[in-house]
Protein backbone atom coordinates (compact mmCIF):
# COMPACT_ATOMS: atom_id res chain seq x y z
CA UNK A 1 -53.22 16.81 7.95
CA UNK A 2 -54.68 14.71 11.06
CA UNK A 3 -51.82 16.11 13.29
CA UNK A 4 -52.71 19.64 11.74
CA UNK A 5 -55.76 19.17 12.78
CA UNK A 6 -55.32 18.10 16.13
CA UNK A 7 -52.95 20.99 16.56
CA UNK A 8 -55.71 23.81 16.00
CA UNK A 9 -58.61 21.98 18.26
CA UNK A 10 -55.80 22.03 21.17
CA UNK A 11 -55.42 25.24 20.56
CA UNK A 12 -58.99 25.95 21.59
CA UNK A 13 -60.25 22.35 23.40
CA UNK A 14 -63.64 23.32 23.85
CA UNK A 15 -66.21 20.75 23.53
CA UNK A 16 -69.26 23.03 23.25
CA UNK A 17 -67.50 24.39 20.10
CA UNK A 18 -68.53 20.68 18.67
CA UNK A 19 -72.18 22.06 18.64
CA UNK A 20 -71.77 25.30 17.15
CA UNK A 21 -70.85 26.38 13.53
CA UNK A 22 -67.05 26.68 12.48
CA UNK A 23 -65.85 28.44 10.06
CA UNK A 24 -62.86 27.91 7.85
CA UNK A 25 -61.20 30.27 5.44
CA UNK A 26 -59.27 29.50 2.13
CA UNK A 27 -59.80 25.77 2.99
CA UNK A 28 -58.19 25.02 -0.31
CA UNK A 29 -58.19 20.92 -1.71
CA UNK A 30 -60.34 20.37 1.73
CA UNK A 31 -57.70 18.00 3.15
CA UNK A 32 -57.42 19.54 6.78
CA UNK A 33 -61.69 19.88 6.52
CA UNK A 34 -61.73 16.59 6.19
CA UNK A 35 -59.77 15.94 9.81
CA UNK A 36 -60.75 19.09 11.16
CA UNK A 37 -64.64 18.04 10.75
CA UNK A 38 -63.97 15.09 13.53
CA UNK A 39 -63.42 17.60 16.28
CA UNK A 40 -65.91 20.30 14.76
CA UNK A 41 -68.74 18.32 12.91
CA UNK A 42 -70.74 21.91 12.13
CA UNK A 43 -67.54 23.25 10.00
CA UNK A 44 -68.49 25.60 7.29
CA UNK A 45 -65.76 24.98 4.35
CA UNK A 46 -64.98 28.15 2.31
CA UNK A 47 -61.99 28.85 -0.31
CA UNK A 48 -62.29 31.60 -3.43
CA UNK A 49 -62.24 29.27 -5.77
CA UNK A 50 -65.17 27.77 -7.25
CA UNK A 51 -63.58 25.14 -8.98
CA UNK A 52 -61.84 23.97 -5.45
CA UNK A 53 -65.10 24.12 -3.41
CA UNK A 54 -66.54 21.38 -6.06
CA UNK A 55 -63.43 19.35 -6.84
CA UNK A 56 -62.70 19.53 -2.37
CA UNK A 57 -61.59 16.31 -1.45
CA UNK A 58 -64.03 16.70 1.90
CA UNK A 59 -67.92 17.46 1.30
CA UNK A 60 -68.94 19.16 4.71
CA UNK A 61 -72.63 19.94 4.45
CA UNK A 62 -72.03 23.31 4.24
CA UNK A 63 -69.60 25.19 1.73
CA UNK A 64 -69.76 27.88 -0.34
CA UNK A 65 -67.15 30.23 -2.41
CA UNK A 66 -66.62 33.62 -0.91
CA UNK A 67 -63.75 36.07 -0.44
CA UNK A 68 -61.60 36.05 3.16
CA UNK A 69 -62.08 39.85 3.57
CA UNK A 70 -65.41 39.84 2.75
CA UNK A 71 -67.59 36.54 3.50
CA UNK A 72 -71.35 36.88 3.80
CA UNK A 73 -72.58 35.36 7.07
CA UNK A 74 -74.64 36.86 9.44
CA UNK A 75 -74.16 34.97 12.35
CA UNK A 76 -71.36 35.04 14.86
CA UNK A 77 -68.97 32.30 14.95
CA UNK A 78 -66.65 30.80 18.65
CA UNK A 79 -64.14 29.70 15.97
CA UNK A 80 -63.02 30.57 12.60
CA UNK A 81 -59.56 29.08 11.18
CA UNK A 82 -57.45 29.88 8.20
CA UNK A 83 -54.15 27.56 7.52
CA UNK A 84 -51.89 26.92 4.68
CA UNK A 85 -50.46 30.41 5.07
CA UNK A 86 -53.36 31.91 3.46
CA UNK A 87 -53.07 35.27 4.97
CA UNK A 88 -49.72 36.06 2.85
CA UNK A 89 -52.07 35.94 -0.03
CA UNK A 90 -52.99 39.13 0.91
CA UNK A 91 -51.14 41.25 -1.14
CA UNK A 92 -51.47 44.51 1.40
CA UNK A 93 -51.92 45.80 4.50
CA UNK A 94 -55.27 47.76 3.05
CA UNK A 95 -56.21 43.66 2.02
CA UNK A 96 -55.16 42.78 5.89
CA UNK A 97 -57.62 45.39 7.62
CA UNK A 98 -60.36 44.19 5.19
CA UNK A 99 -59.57 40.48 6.68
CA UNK A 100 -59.43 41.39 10.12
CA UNK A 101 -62.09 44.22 10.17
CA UNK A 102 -64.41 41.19 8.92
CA UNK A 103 -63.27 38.95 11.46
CA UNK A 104 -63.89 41.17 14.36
CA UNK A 105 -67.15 41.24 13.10
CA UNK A 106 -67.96 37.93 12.79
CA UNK A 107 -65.96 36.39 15.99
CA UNK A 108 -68.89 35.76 18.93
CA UNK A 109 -67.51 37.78 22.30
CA UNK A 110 -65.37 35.41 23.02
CA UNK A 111 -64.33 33.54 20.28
CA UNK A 112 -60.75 32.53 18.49
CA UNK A 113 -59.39 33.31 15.17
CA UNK A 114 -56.55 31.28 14.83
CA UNK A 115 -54.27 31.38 12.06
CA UNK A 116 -50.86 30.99 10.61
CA UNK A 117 -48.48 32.88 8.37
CA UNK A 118 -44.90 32.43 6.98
CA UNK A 119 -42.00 34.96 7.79
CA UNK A 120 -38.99 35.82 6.05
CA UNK A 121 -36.71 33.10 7.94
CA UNK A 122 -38.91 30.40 6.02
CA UNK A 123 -38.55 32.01 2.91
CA UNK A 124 -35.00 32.75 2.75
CA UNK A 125 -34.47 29.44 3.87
CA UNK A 126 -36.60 27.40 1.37
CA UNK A 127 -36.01 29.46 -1.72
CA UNK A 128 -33.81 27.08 -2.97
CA UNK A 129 -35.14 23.91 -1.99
CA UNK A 130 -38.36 24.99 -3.81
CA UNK A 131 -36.60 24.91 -7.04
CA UNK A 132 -37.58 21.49 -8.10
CA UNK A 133 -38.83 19.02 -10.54
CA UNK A 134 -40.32 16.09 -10.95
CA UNK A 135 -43.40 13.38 -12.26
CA UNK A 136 -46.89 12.42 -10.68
CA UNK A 137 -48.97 9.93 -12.63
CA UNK A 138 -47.51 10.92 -15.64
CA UNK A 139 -48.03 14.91 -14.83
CA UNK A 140 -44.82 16.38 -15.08
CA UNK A 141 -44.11 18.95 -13.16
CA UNK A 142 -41.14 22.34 -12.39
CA UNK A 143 -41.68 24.91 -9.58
CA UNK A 144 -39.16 27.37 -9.30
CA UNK A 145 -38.90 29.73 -6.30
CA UNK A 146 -37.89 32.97 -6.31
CA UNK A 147 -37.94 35.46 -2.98
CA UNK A 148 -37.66 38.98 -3.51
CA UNK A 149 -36.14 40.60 -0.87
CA UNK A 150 -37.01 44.56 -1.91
CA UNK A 151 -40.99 43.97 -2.09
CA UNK A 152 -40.97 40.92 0.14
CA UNK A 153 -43.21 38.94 -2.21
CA UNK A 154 -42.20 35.31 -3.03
CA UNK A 155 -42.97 33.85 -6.19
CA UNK A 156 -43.63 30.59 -7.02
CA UNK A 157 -43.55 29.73 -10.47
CA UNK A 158 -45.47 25.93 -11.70
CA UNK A 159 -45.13 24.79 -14.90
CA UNK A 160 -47.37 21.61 -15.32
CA UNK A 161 -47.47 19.30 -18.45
CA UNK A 162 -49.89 17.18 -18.76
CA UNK A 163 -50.05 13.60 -20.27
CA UNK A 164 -51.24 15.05 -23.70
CA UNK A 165 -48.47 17.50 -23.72
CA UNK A 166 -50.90 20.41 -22.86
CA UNK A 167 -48.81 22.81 -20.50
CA UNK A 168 -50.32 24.37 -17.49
CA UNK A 169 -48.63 27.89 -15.94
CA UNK A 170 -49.51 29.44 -12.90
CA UNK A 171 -47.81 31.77 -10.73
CA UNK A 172 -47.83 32.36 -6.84
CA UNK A 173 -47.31 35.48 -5.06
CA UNK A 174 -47.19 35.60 -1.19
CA UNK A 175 -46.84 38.60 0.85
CA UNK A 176 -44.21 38.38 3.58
CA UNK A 177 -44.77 40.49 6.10
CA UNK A 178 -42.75 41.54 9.29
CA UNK A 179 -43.19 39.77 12.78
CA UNK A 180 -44.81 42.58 14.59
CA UNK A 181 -46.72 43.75 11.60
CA UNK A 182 -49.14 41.70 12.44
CA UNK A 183 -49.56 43.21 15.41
CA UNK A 184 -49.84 46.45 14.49
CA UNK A 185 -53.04 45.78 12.01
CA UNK A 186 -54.58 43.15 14.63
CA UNK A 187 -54.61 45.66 17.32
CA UNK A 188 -56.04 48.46 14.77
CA UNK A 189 -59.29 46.43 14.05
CA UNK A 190 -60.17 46.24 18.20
CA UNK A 191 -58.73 42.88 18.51
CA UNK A 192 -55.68 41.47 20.14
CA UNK A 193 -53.21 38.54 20.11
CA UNK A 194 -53.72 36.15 22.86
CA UNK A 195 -51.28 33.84 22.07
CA UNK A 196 -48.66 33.26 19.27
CA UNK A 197 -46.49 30.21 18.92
CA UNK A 198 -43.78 29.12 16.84
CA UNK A 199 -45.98 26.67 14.78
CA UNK A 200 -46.65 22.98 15.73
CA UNK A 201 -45.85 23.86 18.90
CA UNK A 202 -46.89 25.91 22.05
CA UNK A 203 -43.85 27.97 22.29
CA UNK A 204 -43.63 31.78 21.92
CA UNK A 205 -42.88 32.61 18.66
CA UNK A 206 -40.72 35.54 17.17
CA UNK A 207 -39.59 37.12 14.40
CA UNK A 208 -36.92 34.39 14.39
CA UNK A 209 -39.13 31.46 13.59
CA UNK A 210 -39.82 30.41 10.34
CA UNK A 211 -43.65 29.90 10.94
CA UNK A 212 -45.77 31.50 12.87
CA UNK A 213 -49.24 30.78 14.58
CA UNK A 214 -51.38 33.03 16.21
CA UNK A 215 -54.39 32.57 18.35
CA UNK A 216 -56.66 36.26 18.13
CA UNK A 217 -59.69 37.35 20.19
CA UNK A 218 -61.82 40.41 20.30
CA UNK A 219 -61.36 43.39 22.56
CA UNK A 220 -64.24 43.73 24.77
């Protein structure tokens, strides 16, 4: 998480950023927050879940529970950040132009969106890997993977059993969308890609590349 971290403030090294509110979408467990709040001390920690905005492992002064394609803020932000491929949670491309829509709206003139999403390469190539099992502190655990190549959703499927034998089922569905696709719906909601990289890295990415990062600004 620390070298995640470092990763997104290089891609925008702005000190003057360190004075301004951040914000951060689908921060999830708030493991990155917790490293991302060295470089950007005003970060505002978000994720739809309740339950993970009070159990977060970071407490930033500022978090609430809202929705990524439809938060509530008012004022404009130089940064705002979504990782752990949240954007293939969206489901559609209607879901995608809500997201984006709401960023161009809340991005300052010349802030950065930055976020990154998983492509087909990754999950073609993990779907086996992902089919696994094993114990944590006496949780027992079994995710099994499966990518569907027709609707391009790729399930994850968690079966958790607790130490009291209660069992715990969940299922995740991710969105994989094409390469340029991306593009297409960034471009539609007057912004544009500045830069995309293969991730963890600064080199141009493709639709080769298993991960993907983009860097987004408005069109002024």
């Amino acid at each position: 998480y620390k070298d995640w971290a470092e990763y997104i403030f290089s891609i925008n090294n702005n000190n003057k950023i360190k004075k301004e509110y951040v914000l951060e979408l689908a921060g999830g467990n708030g493991k990155l927050t917790s490293f991302l709040k060295e470089y950007f001390p005003k970060i505002i920690f978000t994720d739809l879940s309740k339950e993970m905005i009070i159990n977060s492992e970071c407490q930033p002064e500022l978090r609430l529970s809202c929705d990524m394609r439809a938060f509530p803020f008012k004022i404009k932000f130089p940064l705002i950040i979504s990782a752990f491929d949240s954007i293939n949670y969206l489901m559609s491309k209607e879901q995608l132009n809500k997201l984006f829509e709401n960023i161009y709206n809340s991005l300052s003139d010349d802030g950065i969106f930055t976020f990154d999403a998983s492509l087909e390469k990754n999950s073609i190539k993990n779907e086996r890997r992902l089919n696994r099992k094993g114990k944590f502190n006496k949780i027992k655990y079994v995710q099994k993977s499966i990518y569907d190549n027709s609707s391009k959703i790729h399930y994850n499927y968690f079966e958790i059993i607790l130490d009291n034998g209660e069992i715990i089922r969940e299922v995740h569905k991710q969105k994989i969308y094409e390469f340029t696709e991306y593009f297409s719906v960034i471009e539609k909601n007057g912004l544009y890609v500045k830069n995309c990289y293969d991730s963890f890295s600064f080199d141009d990415a493709d639709e080769n590349c298993d991960r993907v990062q983009f860097v987004v600004k408005k069109r002024i």
